[in-house]
N, C-alpha and C. Protein backbone atom coordinates (compact mmCIF):
# COMPACT_ATOMS: atom_id res chain seq x y z
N UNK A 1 41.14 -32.95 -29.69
CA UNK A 1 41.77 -31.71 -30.04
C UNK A 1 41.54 -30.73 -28.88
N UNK A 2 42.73 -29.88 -28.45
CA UNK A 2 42.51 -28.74 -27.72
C UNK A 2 42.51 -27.55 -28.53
N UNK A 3 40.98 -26.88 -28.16
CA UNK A 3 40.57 -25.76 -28.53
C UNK A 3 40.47 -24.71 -27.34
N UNK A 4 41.85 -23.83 -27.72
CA UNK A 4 41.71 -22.71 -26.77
C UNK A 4 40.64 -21.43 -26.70
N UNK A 5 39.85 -21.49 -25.34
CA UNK A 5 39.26 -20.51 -25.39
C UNK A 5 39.03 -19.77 -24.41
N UNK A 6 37.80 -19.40 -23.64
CA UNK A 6 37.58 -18.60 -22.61
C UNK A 6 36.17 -19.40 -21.72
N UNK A 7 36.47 -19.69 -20.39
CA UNK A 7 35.40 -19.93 -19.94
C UNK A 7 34.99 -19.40 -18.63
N UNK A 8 33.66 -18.90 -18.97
CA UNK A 8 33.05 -17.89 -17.70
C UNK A 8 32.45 -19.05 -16.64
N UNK A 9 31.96 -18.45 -15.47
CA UNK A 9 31.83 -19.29 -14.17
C UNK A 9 31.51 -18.45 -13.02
N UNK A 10 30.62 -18.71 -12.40
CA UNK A 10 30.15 -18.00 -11.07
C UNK A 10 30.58 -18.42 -9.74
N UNK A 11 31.04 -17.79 -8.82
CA UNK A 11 31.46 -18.24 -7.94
C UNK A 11 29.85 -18.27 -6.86
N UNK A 12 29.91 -18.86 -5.52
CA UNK A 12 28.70 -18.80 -5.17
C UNK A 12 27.72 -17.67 -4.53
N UNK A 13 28.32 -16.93 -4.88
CA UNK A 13 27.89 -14.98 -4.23
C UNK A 13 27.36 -14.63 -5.63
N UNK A 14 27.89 -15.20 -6.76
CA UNK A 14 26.92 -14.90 -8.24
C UNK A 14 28.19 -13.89 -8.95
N UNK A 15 29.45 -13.91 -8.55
CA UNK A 15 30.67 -12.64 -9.09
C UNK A 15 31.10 -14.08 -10.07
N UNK A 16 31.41 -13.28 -11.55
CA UNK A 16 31.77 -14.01 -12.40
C UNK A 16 33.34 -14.47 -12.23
N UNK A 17 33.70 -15.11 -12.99
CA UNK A 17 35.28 -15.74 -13.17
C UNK A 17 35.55 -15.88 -14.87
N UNK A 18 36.40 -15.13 -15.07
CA UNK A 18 36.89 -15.53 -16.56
C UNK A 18 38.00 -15.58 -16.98
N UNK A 19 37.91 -17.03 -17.24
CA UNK A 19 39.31 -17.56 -17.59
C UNK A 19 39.79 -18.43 -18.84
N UNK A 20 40.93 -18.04 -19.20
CA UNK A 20 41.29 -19.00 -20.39
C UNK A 20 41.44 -20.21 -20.24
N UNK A 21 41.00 -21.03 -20.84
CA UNK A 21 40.77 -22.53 -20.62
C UNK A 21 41.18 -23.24 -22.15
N UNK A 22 41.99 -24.20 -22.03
CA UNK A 22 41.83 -25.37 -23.41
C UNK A 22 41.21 -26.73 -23.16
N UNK A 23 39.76 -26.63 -23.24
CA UNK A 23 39.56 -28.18 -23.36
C UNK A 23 39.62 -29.08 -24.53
N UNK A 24 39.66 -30.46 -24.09
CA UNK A 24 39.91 -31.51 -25.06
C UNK A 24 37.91 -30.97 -25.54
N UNK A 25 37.93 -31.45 -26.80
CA UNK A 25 37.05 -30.95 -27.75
C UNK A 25 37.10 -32.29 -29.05
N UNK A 26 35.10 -32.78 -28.97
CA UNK A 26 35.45 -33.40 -30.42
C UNK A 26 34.61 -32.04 -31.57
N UNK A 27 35.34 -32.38 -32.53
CA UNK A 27 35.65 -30.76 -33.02
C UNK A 27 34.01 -31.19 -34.03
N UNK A 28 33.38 -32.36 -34.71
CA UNK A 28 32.81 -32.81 -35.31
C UNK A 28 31.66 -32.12 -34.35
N UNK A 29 31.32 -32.81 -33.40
CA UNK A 29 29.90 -32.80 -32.74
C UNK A 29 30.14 -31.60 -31.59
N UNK A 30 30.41 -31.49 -31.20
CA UNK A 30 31.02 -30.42 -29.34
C UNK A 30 29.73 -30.79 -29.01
N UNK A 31 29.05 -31.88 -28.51
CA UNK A 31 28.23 -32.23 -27.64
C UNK A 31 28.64 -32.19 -25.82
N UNK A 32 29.83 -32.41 -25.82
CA UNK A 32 30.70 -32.20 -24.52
C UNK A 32 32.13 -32.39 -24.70
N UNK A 33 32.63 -32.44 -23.88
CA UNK A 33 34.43 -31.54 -23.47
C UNK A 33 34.42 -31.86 -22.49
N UNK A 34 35.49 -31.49 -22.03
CA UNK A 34 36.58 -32.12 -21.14
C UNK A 34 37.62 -31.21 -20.71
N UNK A 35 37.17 -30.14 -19.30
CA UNK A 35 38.23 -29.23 -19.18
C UNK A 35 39.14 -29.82 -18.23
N UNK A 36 40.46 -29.13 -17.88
CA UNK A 36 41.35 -29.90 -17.23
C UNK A 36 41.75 -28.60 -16.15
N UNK A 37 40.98 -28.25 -15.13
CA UNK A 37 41.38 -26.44 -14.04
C UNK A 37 42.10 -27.16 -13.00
N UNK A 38 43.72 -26.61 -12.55
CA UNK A 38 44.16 -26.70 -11.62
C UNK A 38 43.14 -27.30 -10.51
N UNK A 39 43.44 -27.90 -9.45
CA UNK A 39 42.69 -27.83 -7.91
C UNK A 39 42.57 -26.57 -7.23
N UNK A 40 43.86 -25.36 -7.64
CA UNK A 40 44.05 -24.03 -7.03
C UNK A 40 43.10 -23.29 -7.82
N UNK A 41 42.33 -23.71 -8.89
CA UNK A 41 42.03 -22.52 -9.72
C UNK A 41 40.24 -22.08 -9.38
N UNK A 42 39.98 -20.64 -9.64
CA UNK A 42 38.80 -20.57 -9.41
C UNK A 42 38.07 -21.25 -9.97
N UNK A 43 37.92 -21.62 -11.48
CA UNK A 43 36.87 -22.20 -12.09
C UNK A 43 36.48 -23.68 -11.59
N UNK A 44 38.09 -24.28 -11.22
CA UNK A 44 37.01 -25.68 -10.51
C UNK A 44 36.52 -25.30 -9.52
N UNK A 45 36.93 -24.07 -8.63
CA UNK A 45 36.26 -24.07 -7.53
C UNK A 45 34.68 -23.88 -7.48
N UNK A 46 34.54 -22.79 -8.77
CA UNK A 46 33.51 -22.52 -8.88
C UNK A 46 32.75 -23.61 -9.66
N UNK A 47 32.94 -24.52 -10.84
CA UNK A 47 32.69 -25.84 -11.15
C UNK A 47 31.94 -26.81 -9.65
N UNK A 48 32.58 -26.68 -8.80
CA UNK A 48 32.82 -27.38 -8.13
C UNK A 48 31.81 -27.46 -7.05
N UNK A 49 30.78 -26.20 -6.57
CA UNK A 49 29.86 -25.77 -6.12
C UNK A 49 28.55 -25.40 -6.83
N UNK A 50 29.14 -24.58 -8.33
CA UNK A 50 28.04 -24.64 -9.02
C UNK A 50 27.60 -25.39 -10.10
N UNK A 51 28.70 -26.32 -11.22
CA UNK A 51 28.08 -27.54 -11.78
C UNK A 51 27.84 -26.46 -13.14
N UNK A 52 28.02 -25.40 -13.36
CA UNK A 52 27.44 -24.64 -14.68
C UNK A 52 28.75 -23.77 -15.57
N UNK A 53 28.33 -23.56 -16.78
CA UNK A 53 29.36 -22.36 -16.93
C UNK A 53 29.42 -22.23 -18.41
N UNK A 54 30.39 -21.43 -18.93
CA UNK A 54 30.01 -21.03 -20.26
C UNK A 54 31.17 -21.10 -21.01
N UNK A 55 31.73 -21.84 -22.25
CA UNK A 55 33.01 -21.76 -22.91
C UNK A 55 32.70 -20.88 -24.10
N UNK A 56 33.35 -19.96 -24.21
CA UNK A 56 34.14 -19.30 -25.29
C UNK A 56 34.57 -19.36 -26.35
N UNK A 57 34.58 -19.63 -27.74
CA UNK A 57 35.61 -19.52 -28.70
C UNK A 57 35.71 -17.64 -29.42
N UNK A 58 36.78 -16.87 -28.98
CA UNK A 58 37.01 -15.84 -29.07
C UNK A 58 38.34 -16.03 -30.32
N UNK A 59 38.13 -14.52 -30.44
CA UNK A 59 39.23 -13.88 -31.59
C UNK A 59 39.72 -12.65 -31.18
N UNK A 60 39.28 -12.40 -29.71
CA UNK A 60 39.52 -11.13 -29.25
C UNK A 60 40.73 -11.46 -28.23
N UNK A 61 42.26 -11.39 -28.71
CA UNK A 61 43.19 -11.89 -28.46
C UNK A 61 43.74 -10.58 -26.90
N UNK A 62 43.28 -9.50 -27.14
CA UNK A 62 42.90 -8.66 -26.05
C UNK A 62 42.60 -9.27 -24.76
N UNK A 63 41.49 -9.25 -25.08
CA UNK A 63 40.87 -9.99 -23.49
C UNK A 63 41.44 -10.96 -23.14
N UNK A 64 41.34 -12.25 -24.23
CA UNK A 64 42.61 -13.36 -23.50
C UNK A 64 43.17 -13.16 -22.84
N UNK A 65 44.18 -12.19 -23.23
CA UNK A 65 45.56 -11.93 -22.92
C UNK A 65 45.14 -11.09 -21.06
N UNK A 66 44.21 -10.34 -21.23
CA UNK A 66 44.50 -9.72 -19.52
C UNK A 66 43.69 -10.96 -18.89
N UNK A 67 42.44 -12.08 -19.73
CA UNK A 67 42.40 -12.53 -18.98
C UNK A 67 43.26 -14.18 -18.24
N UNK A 68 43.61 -14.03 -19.18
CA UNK A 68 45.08 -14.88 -18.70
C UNK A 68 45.71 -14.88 -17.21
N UNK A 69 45.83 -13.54 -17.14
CA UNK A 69 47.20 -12.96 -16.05
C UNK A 69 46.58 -12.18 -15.07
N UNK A 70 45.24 -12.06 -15.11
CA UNK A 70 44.38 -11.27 -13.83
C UNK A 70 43.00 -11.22 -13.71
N UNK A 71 42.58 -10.56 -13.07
CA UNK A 71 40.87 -10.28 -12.90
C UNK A 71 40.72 -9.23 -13.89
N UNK A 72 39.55 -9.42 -14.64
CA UNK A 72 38.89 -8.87 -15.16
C UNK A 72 37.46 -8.30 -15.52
N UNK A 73 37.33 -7.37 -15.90
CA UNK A 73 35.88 -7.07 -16.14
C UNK A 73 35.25 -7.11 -18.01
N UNK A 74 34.35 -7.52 -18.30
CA UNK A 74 33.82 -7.47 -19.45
C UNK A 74 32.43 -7.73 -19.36
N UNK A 75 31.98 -7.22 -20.57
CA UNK A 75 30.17 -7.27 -20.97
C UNK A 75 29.89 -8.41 -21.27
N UNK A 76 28.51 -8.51 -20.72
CA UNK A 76 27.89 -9.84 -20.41
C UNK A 76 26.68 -10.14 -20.58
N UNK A 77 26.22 -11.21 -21.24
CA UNK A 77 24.49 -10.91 -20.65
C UNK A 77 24.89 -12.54 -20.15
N UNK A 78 22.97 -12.80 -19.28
CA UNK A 78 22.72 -13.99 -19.22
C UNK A 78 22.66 -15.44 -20.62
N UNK A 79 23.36 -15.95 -19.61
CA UNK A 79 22.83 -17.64 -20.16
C UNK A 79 21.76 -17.79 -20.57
N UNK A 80 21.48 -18.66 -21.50
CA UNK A 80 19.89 -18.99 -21.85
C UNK A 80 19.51 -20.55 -20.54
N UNK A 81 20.46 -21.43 -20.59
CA UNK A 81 20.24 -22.70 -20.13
C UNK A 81 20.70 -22.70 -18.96
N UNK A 82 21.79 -22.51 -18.38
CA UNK A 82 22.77 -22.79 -17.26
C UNK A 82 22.31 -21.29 -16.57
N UNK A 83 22.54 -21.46 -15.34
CA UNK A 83 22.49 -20.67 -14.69
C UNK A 83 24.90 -19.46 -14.59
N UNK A 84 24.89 -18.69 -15.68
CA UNK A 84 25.98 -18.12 -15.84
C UNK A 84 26.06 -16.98 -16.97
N UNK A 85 27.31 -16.85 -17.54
CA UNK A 85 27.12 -15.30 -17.98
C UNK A 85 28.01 -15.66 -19.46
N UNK A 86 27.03 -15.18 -20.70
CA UNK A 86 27.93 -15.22 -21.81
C UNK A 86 29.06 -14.18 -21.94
N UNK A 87 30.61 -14.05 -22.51
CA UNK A 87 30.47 -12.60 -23.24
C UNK A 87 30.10 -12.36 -24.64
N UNK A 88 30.11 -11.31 -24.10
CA UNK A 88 29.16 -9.89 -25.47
C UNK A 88 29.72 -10.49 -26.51
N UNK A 89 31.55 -10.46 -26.60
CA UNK A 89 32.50 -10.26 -27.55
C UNK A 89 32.58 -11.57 -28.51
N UNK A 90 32.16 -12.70 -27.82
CA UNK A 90 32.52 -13.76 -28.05
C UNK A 90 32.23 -14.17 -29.41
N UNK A 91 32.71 -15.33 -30.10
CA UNK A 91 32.25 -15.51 -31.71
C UNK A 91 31.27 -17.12 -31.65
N UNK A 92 31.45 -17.63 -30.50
CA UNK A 92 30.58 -18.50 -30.46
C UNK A 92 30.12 -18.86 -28.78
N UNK A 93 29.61 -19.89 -28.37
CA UNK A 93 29.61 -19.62 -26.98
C UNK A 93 28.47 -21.42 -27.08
N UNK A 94 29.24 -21.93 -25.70
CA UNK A 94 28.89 -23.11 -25.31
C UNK A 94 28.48 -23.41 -23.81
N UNK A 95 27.13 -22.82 -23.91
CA UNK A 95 26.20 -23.20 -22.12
C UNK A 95 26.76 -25.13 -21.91
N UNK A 96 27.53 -25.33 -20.65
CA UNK A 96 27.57 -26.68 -19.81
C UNK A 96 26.90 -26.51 -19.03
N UNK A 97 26.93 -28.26 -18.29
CA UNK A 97 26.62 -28.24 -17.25
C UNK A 97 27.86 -30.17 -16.77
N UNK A 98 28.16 -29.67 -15.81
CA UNK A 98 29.04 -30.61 -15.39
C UNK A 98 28.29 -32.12 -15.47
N UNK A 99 29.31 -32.89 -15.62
CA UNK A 99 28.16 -34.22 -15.41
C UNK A 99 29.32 -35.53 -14.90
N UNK A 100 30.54 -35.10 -14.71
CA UNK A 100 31.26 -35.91 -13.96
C UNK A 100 32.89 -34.75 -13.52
N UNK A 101 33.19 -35.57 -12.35
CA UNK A 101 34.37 -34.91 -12.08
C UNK A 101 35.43 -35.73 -11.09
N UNK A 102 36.67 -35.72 -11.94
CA UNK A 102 37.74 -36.75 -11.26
C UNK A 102 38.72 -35.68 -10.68
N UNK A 103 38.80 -35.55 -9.09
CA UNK A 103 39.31 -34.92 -7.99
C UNK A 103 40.67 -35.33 -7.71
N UNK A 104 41.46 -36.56 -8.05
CA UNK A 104 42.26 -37.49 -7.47
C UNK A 104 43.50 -36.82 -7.74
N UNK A 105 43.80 -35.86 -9.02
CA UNK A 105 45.54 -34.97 -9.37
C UNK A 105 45.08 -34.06 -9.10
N UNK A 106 46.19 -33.45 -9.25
CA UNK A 106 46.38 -31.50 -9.33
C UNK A 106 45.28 -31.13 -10.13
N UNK A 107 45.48 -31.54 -11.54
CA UNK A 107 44.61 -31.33 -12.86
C UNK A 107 43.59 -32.00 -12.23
N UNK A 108 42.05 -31.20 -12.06
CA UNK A 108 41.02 -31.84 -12.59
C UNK A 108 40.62 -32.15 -13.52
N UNK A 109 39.89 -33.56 -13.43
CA UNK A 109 39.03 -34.00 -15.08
C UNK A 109 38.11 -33.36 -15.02
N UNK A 110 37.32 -32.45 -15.39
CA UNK A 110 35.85 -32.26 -15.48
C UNK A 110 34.90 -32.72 -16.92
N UNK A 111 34.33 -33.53 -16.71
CA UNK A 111 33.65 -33.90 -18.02
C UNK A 111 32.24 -32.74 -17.93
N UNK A 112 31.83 -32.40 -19.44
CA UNK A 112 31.20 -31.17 -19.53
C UNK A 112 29.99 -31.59 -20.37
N UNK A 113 28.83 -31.47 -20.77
CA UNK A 113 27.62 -31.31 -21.39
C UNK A 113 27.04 -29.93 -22.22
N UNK A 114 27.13 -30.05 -23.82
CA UNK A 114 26.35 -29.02 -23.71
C UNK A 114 25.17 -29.17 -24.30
N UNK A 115 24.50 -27.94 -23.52
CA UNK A 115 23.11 -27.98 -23.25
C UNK A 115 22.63 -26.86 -24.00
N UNK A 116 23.17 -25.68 -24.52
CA UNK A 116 22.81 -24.68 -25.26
C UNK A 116 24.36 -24.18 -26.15
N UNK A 117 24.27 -24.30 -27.42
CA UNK A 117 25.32 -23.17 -28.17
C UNK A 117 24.42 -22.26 -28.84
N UNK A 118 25.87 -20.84 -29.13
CA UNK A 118 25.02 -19.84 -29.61
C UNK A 118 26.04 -19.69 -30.58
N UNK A 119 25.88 -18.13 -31.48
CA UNK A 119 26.56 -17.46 -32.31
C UNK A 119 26.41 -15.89 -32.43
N UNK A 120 27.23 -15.50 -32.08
CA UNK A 120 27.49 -13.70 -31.79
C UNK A 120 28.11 -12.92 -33.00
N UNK A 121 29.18 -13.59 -33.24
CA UNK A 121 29.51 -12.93 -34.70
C UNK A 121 30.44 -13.56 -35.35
N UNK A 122 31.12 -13.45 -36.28
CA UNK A 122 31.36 -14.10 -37.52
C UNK A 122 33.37 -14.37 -37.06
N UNK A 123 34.03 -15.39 -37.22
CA UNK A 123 35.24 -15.74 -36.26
C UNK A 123 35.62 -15.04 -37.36
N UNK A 124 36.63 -14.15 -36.60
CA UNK A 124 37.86 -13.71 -37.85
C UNK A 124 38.67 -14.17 -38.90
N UNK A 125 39.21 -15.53 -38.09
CA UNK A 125 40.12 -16.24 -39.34
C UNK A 125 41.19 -16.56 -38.59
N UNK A 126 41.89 -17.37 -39.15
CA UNK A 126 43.45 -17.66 -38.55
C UNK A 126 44.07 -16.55 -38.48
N UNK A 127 45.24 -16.15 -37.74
CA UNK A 127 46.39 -15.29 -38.09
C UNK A 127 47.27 -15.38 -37.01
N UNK A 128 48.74 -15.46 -37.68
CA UNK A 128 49.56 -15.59 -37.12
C UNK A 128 49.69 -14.96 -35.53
N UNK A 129 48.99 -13.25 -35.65
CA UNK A 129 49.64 -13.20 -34.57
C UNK A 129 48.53 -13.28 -33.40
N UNK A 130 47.94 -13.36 -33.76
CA UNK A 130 46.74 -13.77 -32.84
C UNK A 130 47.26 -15.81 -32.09
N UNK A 131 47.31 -16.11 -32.84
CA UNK A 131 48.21 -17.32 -32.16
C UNK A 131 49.20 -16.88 -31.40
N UNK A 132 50.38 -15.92 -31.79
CA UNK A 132 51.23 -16.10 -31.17
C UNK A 132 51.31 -15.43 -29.55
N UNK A 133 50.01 -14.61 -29.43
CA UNK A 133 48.96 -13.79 -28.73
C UNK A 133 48.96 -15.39 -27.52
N UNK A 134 48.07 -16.05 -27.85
CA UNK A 134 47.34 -17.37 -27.48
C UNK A 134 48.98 -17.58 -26.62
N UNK A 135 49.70 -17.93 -27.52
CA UNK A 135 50.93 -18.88 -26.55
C UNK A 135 51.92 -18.23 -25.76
N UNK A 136 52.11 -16.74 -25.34
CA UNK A 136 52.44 -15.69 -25.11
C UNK A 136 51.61 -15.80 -23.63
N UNK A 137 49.93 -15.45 -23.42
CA UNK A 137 49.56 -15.58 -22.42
C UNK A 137 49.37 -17.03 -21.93
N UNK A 138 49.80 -17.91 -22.63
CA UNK A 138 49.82 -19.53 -21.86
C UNK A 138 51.32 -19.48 -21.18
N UNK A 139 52.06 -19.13 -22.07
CA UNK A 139 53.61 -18.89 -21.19
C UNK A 139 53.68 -18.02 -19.76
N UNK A 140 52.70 -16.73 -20.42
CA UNK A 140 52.70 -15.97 -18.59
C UNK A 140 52.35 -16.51 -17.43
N UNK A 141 51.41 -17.68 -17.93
CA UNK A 141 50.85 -18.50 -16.46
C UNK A 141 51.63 -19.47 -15.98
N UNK A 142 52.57 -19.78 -16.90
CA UNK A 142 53.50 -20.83 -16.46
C UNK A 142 54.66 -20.19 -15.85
N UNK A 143 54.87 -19.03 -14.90
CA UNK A 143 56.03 -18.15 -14.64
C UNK A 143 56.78 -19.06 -13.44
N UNK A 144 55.60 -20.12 -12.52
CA UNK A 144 55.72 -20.23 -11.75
C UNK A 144 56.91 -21.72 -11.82
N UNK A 145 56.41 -22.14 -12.94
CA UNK A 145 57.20 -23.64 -13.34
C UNK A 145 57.60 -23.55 -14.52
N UNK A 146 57.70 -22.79 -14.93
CA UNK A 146 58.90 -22.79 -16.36
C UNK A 146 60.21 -21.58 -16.01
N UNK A 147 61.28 -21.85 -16.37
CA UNK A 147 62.62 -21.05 -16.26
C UNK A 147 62.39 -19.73 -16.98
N UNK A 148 62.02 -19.06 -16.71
CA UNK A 148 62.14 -17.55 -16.99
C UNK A 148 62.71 -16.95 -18.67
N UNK A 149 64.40 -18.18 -18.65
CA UNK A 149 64.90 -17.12 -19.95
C UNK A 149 64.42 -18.12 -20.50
N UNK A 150 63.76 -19.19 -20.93
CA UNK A 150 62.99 -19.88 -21.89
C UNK A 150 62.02 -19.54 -22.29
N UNK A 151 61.24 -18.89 -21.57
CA UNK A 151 59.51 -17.82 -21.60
C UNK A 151 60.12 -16.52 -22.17
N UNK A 152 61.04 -15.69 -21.89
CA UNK A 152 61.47 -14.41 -23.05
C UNK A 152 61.96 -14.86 -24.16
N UNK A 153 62.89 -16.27 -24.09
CA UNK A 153 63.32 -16.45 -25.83
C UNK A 153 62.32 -17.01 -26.81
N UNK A 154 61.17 -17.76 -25.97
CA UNK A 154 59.94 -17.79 -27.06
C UNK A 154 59.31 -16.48 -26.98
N UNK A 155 59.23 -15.56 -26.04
CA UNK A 155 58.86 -14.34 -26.46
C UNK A 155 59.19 -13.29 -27.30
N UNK A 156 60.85 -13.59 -27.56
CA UNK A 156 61.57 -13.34 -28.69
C UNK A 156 61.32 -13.79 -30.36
N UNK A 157 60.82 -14.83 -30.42
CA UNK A 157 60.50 -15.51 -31.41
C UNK A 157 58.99 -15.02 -31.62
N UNK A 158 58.10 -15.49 -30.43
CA UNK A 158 56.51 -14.54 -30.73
C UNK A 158 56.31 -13.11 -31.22
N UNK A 159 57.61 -12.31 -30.96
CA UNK A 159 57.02 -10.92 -31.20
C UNK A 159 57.39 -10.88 -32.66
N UNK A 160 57.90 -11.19 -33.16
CA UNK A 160 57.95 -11.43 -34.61
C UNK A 160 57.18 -11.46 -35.09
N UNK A 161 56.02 -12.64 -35.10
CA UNK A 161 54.98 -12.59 -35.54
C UNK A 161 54.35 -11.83 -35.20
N UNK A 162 54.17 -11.17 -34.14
CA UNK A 162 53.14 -10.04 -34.30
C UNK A 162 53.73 -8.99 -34.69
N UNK A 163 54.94 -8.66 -34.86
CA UNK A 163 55.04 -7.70 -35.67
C UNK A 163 54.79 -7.60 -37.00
N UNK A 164 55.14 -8.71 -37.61
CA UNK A 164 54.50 -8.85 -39.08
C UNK A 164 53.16 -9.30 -39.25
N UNK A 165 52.09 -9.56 -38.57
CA UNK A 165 51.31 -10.06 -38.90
C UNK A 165 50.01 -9.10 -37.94
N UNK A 166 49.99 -8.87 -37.09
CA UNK A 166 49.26 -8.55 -35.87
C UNK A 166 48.68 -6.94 -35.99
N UNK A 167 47.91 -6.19 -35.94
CA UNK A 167 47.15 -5.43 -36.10
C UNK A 167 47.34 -4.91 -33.93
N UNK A 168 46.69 -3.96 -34.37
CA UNK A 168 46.75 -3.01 -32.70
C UNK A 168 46.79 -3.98 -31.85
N UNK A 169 44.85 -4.54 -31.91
CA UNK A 169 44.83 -5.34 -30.36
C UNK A 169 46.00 -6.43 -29.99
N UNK A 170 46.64 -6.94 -31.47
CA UNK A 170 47.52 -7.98 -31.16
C UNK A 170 48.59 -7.84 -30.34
N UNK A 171 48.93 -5.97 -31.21
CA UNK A 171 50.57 -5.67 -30.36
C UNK A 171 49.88 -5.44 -28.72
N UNK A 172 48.91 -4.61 -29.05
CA UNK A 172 48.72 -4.28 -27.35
C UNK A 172 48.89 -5.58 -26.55
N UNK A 173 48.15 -6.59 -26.71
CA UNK A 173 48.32 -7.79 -25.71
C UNK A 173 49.63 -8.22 -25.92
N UNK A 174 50.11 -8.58 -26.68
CA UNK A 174 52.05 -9.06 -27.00
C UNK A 174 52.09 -8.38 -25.94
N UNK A 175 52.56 -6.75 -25.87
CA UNK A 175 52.69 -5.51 -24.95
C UNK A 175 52.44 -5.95 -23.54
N UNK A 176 51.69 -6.11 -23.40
CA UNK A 176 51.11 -6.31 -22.23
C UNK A 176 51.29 -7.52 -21.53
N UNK A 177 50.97 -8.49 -22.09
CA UNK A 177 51.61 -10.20 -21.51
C UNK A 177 53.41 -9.72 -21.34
N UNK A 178 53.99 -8.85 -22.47
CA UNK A 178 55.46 -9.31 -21.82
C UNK A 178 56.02 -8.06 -20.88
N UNK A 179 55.11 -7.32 -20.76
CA UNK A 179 55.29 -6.48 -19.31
C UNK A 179 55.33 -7.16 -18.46
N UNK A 180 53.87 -8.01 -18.19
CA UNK A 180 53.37 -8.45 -17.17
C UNK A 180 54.28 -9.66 -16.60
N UNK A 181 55.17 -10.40 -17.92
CA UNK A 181 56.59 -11.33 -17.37
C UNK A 181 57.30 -10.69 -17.06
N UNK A 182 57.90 -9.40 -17.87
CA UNK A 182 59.18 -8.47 -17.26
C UNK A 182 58.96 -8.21 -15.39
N UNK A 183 57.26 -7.95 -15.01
CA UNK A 183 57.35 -7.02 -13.70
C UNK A 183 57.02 -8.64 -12.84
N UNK A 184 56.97 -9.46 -13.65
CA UNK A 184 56.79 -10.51 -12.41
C UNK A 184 57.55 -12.06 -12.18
N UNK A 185 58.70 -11.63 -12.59
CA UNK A 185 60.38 -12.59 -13.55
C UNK A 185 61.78 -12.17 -12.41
């Protein structure tokens, strides 16, 4: 199963990286995962030097969403195990540490270990528009290889749901992911 979430990462100067990530996940045990980061992307880069890092399961469809489509800043403390940075916000949180990595495609394999989980606060729940949040900023990253009026007519169909379903932070990120296609389309 892919479970979308957020995973933090240090580059080697110690400046964080946070990015949305879906790894393959056994949903029973999460003893380890299986992320799949571009070759271009910071996190393998940073994977890739430092071997550590921190996954996410969030409900804060907000942050996703800017961190999807740019650099960002958010509250943090230290890792307990890995040398990296939890967030504050998060509803659960999974310290790795790398323990294999297949270089050979675009997609890296990274096979993952975990070595510490925690719990921050209580997951919200399903809701529509918080998903439709989720596939909204997976579409913005794809600007580069998906056709443009196919990414606004599912954006057409997504804002729906957040209009009926979605609360502030939801519209704000909707808002904001389909700016961020309008100014870069």
């Amino acid at each position: 199963m892919i479970l979308e979430g957020i995973v933090t990462t240090l580059d080697p100067s110690g400046e964080i990286n946070i990015s949305p990530m879906g790894p393959h996940v056994e949903a029973e045990t999460f003893d380890q995962f299986e992320l799949k980061p571009y070759n271009t992307s910071q996190t393998y880069k940073n994977l890739k030097s430092h071997g550590e890092g921190v996954l996410h399961v969030v409900d804060d469809v907000w942050l996703l969403a800017r961190a999807a489509v740019g650099k960002i800043d958010a509250p943090t403390f230290a890792a307990e195990k890995v040398n990296g940075r939890v967030l504050e916000n998060a509803c659960h949180y999974f310290e790795f540490k790398v323990r294999q990595m297949d270089e050979s495609a675009e997609r890296i394999i990274i096979k993952a270990e975990v070595v510490h989980k925690g719990t921050l606060k209580t997951f919200f729940g399903l809701n529509r528009a918080k998903h439709a949040v989720v596939e909204a900023a997976i579409l913005a990253t794809r600007l580069s290889f998906l056709p443009v009026d196919e990414i606004q007519a599912e954006y057409g169909r997504l804002e729906v749901l957040v209009h009926k379903t979605g609360g502030v932070n939801e519209h704000k990120a909707f808002t904001y992911l389909k700016d961020y296609v309008a100014r870069n389309s």
